[in-house]
C-alpha atoms as a PDB file:
ATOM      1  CA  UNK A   1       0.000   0.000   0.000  1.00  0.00           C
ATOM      2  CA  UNK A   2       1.213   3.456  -0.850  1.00  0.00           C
ATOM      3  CA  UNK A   3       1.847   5.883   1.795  1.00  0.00           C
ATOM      4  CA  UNK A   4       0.075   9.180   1.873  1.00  0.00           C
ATOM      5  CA  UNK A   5       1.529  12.428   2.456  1.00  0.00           C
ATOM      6  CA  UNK A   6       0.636  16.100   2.330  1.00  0.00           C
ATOM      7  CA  UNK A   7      -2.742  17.145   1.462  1.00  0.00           C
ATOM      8  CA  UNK A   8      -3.936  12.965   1.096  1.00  0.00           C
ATOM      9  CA  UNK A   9      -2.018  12.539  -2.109  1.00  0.00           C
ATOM     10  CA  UNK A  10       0.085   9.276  -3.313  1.00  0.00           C
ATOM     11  CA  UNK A  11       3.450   9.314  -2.580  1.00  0.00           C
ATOM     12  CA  UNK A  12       5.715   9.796  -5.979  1.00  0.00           C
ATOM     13  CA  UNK A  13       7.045   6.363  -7.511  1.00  0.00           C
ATOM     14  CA  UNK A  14       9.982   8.145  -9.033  1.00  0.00           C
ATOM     15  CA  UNK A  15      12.216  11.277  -9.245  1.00  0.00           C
ATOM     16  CA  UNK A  16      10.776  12.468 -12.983  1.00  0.00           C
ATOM     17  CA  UNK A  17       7.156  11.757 -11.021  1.00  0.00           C
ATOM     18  CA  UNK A  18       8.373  14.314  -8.885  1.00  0.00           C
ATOM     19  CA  UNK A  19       9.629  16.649 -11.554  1.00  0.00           C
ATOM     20  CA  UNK A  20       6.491  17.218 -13.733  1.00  0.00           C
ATOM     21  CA  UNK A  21       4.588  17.692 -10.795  1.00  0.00           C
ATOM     22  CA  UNK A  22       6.594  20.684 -10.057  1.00  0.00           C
ATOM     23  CA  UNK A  23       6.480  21.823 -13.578  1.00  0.00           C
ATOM     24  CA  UNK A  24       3.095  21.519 -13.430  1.00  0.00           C
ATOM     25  CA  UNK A  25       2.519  23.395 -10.410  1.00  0.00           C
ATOM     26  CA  UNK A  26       4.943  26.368 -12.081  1.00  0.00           C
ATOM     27  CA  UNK A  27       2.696  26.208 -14.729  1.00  0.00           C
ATOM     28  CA  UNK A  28      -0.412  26.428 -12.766  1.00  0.00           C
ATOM     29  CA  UNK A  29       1.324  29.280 -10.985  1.00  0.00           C
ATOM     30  CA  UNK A  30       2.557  31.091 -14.088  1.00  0.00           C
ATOM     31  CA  UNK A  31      -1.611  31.127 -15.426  1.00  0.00           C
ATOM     32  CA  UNK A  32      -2.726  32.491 -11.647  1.00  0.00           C
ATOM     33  CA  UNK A  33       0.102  34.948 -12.049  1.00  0.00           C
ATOM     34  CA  UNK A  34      -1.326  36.332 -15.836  1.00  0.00           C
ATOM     35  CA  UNK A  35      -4.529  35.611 -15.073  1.00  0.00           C
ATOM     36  CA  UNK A  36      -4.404  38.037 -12.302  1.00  0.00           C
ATOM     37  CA  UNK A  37      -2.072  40.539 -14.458  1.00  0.00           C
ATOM     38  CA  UNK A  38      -3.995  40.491 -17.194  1.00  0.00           C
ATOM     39  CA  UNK A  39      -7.258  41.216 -15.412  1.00  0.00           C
ATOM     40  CA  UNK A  40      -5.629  44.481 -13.784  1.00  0.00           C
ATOM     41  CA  UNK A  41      -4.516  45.728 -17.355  1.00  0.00           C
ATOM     42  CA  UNK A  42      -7.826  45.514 -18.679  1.00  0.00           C
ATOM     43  CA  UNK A  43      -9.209  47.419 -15.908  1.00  0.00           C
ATOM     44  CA  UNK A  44      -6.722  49.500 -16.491  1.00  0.00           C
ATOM     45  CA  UNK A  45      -7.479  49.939 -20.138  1.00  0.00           C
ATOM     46  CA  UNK A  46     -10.952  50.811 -19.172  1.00  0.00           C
ATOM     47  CA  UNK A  47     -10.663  53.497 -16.959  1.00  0.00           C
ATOM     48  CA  UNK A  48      -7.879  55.286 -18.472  1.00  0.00           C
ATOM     49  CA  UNK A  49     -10.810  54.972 -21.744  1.00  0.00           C
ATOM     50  CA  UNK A  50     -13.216  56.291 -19.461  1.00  0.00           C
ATOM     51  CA  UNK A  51     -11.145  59.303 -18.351  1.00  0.00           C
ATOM     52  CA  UNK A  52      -9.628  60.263 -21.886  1.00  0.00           C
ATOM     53  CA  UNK A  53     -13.474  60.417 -22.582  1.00  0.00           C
ATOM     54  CA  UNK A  54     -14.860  61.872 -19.297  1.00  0.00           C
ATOM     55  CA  UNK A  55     -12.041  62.966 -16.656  1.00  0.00           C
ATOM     56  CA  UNK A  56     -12.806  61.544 -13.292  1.00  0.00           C
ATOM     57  CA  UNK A  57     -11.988  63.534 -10.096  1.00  0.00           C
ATOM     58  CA  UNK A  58      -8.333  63.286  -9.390  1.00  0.00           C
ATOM     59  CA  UNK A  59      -8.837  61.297  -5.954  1.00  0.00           C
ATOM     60  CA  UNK A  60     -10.898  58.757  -7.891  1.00  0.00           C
ATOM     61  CA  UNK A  61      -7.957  58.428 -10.316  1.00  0.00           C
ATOM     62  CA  UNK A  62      -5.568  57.873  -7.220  1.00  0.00           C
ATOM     63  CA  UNK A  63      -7.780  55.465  -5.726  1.00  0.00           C
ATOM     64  CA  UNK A  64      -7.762  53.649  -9.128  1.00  0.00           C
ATOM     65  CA  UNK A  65      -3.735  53.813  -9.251  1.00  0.00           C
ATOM     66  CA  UNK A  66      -3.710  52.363  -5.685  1.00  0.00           C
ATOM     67  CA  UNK A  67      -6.104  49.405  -6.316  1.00  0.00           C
ATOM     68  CA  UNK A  68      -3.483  48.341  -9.435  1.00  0.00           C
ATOM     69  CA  UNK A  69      -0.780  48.512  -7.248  1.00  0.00           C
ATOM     70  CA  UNK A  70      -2.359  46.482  -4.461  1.00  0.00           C
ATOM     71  CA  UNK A  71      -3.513  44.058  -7.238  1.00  0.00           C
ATOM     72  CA  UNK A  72       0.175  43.833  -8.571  1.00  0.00           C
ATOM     73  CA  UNK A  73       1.157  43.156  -4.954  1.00  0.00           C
ATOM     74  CA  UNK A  74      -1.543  40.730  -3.892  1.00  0.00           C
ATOM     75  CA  UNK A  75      -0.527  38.826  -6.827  1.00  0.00           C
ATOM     76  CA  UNK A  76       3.344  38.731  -6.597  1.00  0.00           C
ATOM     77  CA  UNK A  77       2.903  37.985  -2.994  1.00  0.00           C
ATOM     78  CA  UNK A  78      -0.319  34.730  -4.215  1.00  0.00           C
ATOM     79  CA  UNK A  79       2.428  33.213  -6.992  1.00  0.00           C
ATOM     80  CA  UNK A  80       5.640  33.840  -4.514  1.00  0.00           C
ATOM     81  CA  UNK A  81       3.490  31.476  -1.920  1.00  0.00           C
ATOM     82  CA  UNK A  82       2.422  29.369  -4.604  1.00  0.00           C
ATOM     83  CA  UNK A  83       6.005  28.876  -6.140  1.00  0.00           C
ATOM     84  CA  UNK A  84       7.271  28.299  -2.106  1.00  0.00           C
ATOM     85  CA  UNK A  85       5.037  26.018  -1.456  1.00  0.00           C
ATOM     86  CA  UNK A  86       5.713  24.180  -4.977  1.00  0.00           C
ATOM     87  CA  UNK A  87       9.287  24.204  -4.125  1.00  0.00           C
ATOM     88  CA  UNK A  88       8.905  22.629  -0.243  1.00  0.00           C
ATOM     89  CA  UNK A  89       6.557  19.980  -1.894  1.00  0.00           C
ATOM     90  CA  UNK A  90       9.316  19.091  -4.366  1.00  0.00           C
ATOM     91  CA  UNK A  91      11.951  18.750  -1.648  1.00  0.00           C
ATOM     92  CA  UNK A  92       9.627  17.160   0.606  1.00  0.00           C
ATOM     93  CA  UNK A  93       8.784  14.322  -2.569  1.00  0.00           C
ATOM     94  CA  UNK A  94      12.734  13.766  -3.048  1.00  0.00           C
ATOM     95  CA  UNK A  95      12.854  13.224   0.317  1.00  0.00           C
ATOM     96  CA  UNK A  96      10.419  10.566   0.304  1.00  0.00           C
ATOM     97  CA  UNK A  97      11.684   9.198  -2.976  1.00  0.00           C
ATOM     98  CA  UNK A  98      15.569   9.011  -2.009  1.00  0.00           C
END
């Protein structure tokens, strides 16, 4: 019987196992990142549309400029957890492996 480990999966039967499950969790992580990237540019797109048509109040325009920066940040920070906890899971399977 296989032995579980984190999160209730199977245990990887070898080290290239072990490999494209982290390239598959990089990839995973690299369509959260643009996902999340690509949703802020749009927004972006949109309101700087909306204010070359109709100029907003400055403050709402500031506002706007902080919500893409916390976006940007909220997502570097997401995908740098996401890529950690990739990485420990790796180490963890060659652990288990070797």
């Amino acid at each position: 019987m296989k032995q579980r480990h984190l999160f209730g999966e199977k245990r990887p039967d070898s080290f290239w196992t072990a490999v494209f499950s982290l390239v598959g969790h990089m990839a995973g992580t690299a369509v959260i990142f643009v996902c999340l990237i690509l949703f802020g540019w749009i927004i972006s797109v949109i309101m700087h549309t909306l204010d070359a048509t109709h100029n907003f109040p400055p403050e709402i325009l500031s506002a706007f400029a902080k919500f893409e920066l916390y976006l940007t940040y909220f997502d570097m920070v997401l995908c740098s957890l996401f890529l950690l906890f990739g990485a420990v899971r790796f180490a963890k399977d060659l652990g288990e492996i070797i």
